[in-house]
C-alpha atoms as a PDB file:
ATOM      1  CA  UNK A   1      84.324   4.054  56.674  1.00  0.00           C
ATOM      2  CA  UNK A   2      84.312   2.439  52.837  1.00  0.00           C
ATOM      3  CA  UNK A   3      87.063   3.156  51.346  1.00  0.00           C
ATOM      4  CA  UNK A   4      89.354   0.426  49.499  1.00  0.00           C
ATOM      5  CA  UNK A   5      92.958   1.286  51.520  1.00  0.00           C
ATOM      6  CA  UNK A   6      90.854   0.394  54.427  1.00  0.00           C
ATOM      7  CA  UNK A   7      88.770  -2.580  53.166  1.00  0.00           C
ATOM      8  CA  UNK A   8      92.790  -3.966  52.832  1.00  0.00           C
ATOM      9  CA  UNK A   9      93.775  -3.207  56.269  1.00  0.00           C
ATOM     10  CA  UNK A  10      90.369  -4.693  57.799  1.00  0.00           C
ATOM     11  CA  UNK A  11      91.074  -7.797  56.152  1.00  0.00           C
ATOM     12  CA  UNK A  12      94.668  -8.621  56.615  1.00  0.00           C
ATOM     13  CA  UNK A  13      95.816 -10.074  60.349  1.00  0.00           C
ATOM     14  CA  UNK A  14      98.872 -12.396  61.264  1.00  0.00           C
ATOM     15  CA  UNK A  15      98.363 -15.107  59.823  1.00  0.00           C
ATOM     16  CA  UNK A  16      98.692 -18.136  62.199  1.00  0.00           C
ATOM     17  CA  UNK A  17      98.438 -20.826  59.773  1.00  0.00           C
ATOM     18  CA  UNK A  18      99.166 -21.293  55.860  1.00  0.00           C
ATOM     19  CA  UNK A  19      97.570 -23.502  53.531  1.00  0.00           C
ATOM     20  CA  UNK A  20     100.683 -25.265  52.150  1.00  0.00           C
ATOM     21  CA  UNK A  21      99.233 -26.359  48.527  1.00  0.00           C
ATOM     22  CA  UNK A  22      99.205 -22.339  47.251  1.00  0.00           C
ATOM     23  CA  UNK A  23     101.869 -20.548  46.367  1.00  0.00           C
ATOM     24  CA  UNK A  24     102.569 -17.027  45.362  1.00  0.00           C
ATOM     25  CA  UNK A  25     102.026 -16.087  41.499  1.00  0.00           C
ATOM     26  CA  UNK A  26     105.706 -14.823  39.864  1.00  0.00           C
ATOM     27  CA  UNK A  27     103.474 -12.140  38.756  1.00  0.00           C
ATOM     28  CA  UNK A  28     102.488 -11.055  42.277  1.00  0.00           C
ATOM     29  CA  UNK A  29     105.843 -11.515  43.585  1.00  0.00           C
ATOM     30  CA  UNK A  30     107.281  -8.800  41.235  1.00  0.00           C
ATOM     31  CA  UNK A  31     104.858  -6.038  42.382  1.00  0.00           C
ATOM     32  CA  UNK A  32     105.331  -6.906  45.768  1.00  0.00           C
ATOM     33  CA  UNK A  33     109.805  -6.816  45.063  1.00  0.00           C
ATOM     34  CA  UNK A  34     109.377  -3.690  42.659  1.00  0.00           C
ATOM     35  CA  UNK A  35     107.200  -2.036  45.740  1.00  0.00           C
ATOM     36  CA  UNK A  36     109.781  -3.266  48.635  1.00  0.00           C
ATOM     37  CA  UNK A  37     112.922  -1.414  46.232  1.00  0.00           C
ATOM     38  CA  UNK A  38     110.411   1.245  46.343  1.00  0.00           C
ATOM     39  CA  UNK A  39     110.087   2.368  50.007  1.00  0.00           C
ATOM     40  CA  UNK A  40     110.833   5.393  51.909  1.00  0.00           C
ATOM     41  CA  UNK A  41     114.041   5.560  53.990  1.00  0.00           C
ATOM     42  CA  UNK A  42     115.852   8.536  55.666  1.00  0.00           C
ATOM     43  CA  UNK A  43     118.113  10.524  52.455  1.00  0.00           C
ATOM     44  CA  UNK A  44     117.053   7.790  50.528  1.00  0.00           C
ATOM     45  CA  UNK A  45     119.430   5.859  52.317  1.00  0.00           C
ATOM     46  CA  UNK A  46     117.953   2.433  51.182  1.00  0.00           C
ATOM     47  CA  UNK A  47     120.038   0.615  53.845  1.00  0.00           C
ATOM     48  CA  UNK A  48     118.900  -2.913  53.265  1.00  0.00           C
ATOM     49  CA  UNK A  49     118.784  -6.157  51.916  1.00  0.00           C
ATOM     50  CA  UNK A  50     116.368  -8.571  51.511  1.00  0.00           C
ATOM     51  CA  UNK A  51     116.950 -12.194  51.068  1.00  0.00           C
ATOM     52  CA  UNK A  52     113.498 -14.357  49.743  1.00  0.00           C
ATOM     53  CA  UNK A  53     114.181 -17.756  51.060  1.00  0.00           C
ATOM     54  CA  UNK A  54     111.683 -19.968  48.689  1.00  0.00           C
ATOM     55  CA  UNK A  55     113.533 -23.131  47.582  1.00  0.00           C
ATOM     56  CA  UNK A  56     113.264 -26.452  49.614  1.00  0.00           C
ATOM     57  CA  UNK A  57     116.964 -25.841  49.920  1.00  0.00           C
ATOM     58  CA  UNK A  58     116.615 -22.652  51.610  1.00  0.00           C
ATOM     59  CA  UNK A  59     113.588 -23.925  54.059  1.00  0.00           C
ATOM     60  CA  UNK A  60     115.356 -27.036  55.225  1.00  0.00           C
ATOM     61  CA  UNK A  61     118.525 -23.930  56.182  1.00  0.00           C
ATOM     62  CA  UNK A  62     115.982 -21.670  58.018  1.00  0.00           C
ATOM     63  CA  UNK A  63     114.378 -24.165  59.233  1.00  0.00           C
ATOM     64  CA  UNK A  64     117.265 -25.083  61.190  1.00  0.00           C
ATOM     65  CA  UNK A  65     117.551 -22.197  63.388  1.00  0.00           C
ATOM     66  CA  UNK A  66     114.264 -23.094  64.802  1.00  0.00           C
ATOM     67  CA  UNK A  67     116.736 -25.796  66.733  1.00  0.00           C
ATOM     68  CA  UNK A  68     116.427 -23.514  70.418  1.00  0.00           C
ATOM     69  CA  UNK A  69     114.068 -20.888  70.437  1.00  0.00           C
ATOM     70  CA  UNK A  70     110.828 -19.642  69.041  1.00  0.00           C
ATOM     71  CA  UNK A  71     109.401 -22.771  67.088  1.00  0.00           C
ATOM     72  CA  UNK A  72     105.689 -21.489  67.410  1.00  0.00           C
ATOM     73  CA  UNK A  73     107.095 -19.636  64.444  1.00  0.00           C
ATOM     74  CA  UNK A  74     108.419 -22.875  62.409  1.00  0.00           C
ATOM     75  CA  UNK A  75     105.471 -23.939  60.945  1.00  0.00           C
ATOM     76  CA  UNK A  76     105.397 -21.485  58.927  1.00  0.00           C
ATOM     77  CA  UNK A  77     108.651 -22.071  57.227  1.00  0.00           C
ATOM     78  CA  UNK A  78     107.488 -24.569  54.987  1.00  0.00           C
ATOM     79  CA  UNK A  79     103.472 -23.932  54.833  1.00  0.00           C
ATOM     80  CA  UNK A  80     104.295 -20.513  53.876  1.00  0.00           C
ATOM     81  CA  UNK A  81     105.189 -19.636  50.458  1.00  0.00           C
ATOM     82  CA  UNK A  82     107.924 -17.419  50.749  1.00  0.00           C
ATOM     83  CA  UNK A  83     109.890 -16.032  53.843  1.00  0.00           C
ATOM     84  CA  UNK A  84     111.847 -12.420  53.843  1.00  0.00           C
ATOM     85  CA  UNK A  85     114.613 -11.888  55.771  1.00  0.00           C
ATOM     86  CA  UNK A  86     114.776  -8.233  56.372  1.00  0.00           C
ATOM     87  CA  UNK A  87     118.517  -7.161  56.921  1.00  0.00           C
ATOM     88  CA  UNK A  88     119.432  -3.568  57.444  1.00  0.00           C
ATOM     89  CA  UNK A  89     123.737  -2.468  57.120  1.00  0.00           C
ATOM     90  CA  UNK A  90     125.006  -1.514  60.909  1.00  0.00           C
ATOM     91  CA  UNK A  91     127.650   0.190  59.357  1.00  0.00           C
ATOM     92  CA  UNK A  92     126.702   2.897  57.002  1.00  0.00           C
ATOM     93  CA  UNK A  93     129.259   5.078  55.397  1.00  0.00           C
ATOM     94  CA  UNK A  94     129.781   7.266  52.906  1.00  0.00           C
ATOM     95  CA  UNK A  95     131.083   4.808  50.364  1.00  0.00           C
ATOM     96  CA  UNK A  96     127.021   3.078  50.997  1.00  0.00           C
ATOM     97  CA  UNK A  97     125.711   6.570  50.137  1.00  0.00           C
ATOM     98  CA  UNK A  98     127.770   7.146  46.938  1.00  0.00           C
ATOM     99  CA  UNK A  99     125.926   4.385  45.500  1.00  0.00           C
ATOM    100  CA  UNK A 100     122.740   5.699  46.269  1.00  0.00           C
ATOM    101  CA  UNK A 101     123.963   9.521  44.950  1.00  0.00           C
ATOM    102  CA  UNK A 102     125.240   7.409  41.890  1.00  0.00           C
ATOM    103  CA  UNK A 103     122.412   6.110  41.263  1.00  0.00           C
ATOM    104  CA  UNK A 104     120.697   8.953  41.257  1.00  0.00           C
ATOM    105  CA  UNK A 105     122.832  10.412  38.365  1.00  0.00           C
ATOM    106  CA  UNK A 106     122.630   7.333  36.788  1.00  0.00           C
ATOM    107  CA  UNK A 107     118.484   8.249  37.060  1.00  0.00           C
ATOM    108  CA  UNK A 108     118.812  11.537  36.365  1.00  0.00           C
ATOM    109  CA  UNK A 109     117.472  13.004  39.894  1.00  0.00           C
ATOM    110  CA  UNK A 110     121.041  14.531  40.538  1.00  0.00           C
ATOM    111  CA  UNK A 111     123.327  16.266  38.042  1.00  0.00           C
ATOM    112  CA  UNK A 112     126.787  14.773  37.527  1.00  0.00           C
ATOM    113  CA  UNK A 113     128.245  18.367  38.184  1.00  0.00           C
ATOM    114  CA  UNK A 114     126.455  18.559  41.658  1.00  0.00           C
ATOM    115  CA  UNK A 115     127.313  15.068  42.817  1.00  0.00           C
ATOM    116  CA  UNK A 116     129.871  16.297  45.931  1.00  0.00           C
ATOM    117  CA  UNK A 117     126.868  18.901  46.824  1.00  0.00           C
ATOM    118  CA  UNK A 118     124.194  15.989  46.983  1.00  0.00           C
ATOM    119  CA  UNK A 119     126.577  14.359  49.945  1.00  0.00           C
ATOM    120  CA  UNK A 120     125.429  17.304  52.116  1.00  0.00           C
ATOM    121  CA  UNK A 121     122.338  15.040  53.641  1.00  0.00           C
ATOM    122  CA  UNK A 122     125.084  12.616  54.751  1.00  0.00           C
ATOM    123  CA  UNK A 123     125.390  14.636  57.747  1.00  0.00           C
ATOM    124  CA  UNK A 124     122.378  12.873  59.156  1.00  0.00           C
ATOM    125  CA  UNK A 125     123.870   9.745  58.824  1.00  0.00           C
ATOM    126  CA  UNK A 126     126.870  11.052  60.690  1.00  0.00           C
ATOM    127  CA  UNK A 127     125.156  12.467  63.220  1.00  0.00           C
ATOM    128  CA  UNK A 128     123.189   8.764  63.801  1.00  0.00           C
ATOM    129  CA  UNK A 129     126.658   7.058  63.699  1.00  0.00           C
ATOM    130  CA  UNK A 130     128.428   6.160  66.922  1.00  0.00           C
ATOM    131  CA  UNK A 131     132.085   6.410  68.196  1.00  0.00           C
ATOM    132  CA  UNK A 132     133.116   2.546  67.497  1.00  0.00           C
ATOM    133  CA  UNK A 133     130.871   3.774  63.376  1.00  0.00           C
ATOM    134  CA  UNK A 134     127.890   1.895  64.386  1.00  0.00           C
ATOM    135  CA  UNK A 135     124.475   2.722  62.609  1.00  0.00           C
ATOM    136  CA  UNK A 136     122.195  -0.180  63.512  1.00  0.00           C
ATOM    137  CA  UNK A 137     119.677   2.164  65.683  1.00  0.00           C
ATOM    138  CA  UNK A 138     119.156   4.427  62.470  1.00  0.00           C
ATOM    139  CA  UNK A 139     119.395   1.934  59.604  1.00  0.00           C
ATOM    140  CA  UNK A 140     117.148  -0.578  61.752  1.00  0.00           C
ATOM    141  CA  UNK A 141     114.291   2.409  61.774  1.00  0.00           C
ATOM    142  CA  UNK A 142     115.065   2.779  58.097  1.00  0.00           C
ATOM    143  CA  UNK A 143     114.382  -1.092  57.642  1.00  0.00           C
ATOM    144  CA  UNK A 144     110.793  -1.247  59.377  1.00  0.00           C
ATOM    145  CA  UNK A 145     110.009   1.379  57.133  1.00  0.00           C
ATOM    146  CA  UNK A 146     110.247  -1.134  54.252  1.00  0.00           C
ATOM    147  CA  UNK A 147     108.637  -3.741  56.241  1.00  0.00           C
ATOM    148  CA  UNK A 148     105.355  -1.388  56.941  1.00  0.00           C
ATOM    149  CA  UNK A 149     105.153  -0.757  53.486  1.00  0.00           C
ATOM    150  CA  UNK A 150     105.513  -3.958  52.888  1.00  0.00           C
ATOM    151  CA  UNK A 151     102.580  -5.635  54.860  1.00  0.00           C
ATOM    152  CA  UNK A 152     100.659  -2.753  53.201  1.00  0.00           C
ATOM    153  CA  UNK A 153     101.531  -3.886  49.464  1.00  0.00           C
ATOM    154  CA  UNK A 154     100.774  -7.756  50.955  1.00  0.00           C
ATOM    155  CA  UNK A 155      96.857  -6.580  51.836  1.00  0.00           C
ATOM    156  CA  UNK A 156      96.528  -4.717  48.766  1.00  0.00           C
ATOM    157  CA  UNK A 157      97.262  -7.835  46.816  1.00  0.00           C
ATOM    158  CA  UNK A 158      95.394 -10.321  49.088  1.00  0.00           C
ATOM    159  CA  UNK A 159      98.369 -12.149  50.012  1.00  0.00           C
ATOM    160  CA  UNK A 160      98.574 -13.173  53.730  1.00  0.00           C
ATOM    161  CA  UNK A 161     101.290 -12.446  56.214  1.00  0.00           C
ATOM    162  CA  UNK A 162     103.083 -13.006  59.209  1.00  0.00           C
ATOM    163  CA  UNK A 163     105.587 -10.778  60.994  1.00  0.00           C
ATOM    164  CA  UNK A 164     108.253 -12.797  62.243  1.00  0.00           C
ATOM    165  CA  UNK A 165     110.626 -11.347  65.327  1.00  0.00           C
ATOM    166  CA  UNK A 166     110.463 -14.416  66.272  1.00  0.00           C
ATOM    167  CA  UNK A 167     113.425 -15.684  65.150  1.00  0.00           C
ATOM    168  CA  UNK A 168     116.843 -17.094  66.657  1.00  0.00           C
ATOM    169  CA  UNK A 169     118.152 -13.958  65.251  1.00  0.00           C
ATOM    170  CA  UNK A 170     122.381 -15.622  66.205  1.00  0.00           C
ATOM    171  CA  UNK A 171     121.132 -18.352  64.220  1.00  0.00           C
ATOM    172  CA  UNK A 172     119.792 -16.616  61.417  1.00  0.00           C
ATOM    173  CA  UNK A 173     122.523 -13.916  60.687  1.00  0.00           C
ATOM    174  CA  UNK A 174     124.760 -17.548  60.884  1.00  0.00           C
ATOM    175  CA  UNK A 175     123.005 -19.322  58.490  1.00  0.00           C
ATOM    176  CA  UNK A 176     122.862 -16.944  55.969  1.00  0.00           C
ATOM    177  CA  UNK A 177     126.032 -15.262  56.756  1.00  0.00           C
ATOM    178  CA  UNK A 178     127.006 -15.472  53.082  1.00  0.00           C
ATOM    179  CA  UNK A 179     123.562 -13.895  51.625  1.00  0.00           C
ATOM    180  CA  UNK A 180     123.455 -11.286  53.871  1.00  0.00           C
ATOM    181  CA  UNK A 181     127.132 -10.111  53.544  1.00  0.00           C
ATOM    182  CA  UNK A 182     127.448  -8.158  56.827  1.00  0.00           C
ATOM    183  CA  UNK A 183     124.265  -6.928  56.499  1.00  0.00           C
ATOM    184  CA  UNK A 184     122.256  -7.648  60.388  1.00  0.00           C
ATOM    185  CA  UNK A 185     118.425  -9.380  60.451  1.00  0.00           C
ATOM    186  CA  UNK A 186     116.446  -9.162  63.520  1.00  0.00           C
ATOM    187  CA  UNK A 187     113.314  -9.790  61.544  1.00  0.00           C
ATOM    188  CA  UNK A 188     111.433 -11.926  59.165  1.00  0.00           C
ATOM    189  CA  UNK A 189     108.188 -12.072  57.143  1.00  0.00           C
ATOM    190  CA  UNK A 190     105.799 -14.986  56.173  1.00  0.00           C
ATOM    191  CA  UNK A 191     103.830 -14.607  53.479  1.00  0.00           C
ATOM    192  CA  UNK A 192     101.395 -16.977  51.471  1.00  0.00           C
ATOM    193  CA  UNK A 193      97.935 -17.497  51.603  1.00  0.00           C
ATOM    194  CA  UNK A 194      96.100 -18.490  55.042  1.00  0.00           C
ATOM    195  CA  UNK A 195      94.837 -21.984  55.345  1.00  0.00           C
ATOM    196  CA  UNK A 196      90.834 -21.845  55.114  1.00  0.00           C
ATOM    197  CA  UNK A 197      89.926 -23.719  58.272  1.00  0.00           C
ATOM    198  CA  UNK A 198      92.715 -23.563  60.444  1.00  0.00           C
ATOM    199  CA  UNK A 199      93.907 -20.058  60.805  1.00  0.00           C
ATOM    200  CA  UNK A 200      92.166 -19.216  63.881  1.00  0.00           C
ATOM    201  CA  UNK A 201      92.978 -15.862  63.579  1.00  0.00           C
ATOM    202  CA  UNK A 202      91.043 -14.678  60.299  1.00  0.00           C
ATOM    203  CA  UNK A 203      87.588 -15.687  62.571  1.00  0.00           C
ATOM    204  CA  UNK A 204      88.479 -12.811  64.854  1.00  0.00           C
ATOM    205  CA  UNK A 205      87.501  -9.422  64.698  1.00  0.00           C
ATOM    206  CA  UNK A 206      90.109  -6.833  64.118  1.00  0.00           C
ATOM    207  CA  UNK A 207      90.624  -4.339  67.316  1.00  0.00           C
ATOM    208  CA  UNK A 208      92.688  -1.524  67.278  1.00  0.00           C
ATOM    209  CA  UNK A 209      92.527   0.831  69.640  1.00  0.00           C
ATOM    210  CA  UNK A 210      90.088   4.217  69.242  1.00  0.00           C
ATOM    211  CA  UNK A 211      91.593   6.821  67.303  1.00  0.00           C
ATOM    212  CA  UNK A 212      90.750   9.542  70.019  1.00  0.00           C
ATOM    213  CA  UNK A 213      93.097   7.710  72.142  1.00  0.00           C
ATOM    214  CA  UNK A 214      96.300   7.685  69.500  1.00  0.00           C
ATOM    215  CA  UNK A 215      95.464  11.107  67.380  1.00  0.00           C
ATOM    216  CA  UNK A 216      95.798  14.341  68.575  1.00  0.00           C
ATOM    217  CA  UNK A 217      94.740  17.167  66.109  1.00  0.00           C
ATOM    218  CA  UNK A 218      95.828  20.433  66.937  1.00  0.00           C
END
């Protein structure tokens, strides 16, 4: 099949090793933000946050929680350009959703007169909200939903990537306890531009498996 959505999935893989001398354009890196605010969630929920660690400052911090587990995965902390801590809220409420219904006065998508109607959807929420008012199954779904989209934005631009669950995820949510203000990260993205001899991976072939054997038309 040629067709330019697919050209971009064909050529993008996990990148296994960055070249360290390029770094990300400021212009690139405001299509790819603008397209992250710009995912799909459940009610337009939009439960997360995402903190771009990109100074030396912030390297040398996650670099630190490489200390135990998982440092296959440090490398790329400073030979990738940017890393993106993908957080999602474990304890949605109503209050999160008025800003999101506020918003969307503010917008113009809901009128200010129908603003206790447009709470009806919350019910979903509540129904994906446990006893002790915890939401992390449901807003964690919401999250990888950003973080498809995402990877998909990355290929389109020709900027590499590597997703990251490895990651001391205690010392992660430590670390950066202040940026991500209650907010819970169990996963991470690398992004930059492979390195042209050694990233082992970008020789390979992509393999998927057959579509007869994941699509069922009925």
């Amino acid at each position: 099949m040629v067709h330019p959505i697919i050209e971009d999935l064909l050529w993008r893989h996990s990148t296994k090793k960055y070249d360290a001398t390029r770094k990300i354009s400021e212009e690139d890196l405001e299509v790819l933000f603008e397209a992250m605010r710009l995912s799909a969630s459940s009610i337009n929920s939009q439960p997360w946050k995402f903190v771009v660690i990109e100074s030396n400052e912030a390297k040398e911090r996650m670099n630190k929680t490489y200390a135990h587990r998982h440092q296959y995965n440090q490398p790329h902390v400073f030979d990738s350009s940017h890393i993106i801590l993908f957080a999602y809220n474990p304890r949605y409420s109503r209050d999160n959703y008025a800003q999101v219904v506020d918003k969307g006065i503010e917008d113009g998508r809901t009128k200010l007169e129908d603003r206790e109607k447009a709470f009806g959807v919350f019910t979903f929420a509540e129904v994906n909200t446990d006893n002790a008012g915890n939401t992390s199954t449901w807003t964690k779904a919401q999250t990888y939903l950003a973080f498809g989209n995402t990877l998909h934005v990355l290929a389109r631009l020709r900027i590499d990537s590597t997703p990251l669950e490895g990651i001391d995820i205690e010392l992660v949510n430590k670390e950066f306890e202040d940026e991500l203000d209650g907010y819970q990260c169990d996963v991470a993205l690398a992004i930059g531009y492979r390195h042209p001899e050694d990233d082992f991976n970008a020789k390979l072939p992509k393999s998927r498996l057959g579509l007869n054997t994941i699509l069922v038309r009925l």
